[in-house]
Structure formats: C-alpha cells, structure tokens
Protein backbone atom coordinates (compact mmCIF):
# COMPACT_ATOMS: atom_id res chain seq x y z
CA UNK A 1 -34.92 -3.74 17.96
CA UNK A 2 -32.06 -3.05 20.60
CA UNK A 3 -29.90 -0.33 20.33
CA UNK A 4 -26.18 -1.33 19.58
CA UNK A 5 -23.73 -0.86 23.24
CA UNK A 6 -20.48 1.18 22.54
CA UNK A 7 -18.56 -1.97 22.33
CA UNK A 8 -20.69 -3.19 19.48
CA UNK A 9 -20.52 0.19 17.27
CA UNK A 10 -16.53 -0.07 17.82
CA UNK A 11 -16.36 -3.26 17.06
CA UNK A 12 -18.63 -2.49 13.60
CA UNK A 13 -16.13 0.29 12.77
CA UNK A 14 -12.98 -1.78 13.19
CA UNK A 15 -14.53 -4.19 11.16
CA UNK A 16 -15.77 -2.28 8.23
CA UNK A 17 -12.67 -0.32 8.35
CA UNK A 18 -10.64 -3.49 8.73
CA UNK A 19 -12.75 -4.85 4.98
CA UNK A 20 -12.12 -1.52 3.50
CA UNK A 21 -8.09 -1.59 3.54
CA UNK A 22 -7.66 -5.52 3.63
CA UNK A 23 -7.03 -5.88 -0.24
CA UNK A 24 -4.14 -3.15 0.01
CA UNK A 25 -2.31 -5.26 2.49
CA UNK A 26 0.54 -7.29 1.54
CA UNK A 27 3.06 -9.86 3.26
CA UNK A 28 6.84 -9.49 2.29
CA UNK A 29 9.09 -12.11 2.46
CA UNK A 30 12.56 -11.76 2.44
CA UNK A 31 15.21 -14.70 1.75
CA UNK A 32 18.81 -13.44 1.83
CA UNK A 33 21.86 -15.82 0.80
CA UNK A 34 25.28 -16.04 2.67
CA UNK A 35 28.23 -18.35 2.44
CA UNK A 36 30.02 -19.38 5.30
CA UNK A 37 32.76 -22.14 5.08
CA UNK A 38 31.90 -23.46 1.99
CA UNK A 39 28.18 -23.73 2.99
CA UNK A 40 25.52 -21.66 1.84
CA UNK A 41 23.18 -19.98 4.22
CA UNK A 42 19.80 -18.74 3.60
CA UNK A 43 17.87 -16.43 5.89
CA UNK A 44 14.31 -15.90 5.97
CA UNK A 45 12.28 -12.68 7.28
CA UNK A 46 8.81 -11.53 6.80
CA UNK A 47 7.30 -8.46 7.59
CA UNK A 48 4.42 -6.77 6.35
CA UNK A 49 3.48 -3.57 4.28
CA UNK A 50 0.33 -1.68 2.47
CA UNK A 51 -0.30 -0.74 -1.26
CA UNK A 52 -0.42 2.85 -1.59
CA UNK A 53 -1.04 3.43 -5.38
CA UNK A 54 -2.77 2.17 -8.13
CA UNK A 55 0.62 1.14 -9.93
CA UNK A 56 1.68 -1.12 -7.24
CA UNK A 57 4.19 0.73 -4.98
CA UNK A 58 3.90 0.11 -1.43
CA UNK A 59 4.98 1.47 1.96
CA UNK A 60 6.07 -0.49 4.89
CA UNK A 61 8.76 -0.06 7.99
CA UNK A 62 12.09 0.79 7.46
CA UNK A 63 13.05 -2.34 9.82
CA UNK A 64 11.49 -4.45 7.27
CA UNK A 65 12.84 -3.01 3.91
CA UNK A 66 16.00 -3.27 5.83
CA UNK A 67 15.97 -7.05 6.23
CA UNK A 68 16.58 -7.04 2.30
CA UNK A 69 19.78 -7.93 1.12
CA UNK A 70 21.38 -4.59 -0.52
C-alpha cells in the first residue's frame, strides 16, 4: 500500500472537516417588499450562515443580516 502525497492528506482533512460541519450550515433567503408608483416591488437576496447552538440560533455576516428588511 502507497503512502498518501501531501495533496491527498489535505484533501482528506478538508473533506472530513467539510462532513463534520455540513449539517450546521444553512442558506438564508431574504425577500423584502417595496412600493413604487403604485407597483409593488420585491427583492430577493441570499446569503449564507452556520448553526451555532443546539436551540437553533445561528451566526452569519453582518452584510447578510443586513439585507433584511428592518
């Protein structure tokens, strides 16, 4: 049996620590409403964030909690 090149160990790490957080990560959407004219607008952002306790609160950049309407 061959021992496994740099590359290959790397590339087992990622992965394994890629499987390890995967089920904490989540995708937010955002859909904000505007009216213009007497037309309604709706935007639509996504971003992403991770899960960060049991109870379901999460964490994510402040340019993507930002995109929600206030």
């Amino acid at each position: 049996m061959r021992a496994r090149t740099a590359n290959e160990q790397l590339h087992a790490a990622v992965d394994a620590a890629v499987a390890e957080v995967r089920p904490a990560l989540v995708r937010i959407q955002v859909i904000s409403t505007d009216y213009q004219d007497g037309a309604e607008l709706k935007r639509q952002a996504v971003g992403s964030g991770a899960i960060i306790t049991r109870d379901g609160y999460l964490i994510t950049n402040h340019h993507v909690a930002d995109m929600a309407p206030g």
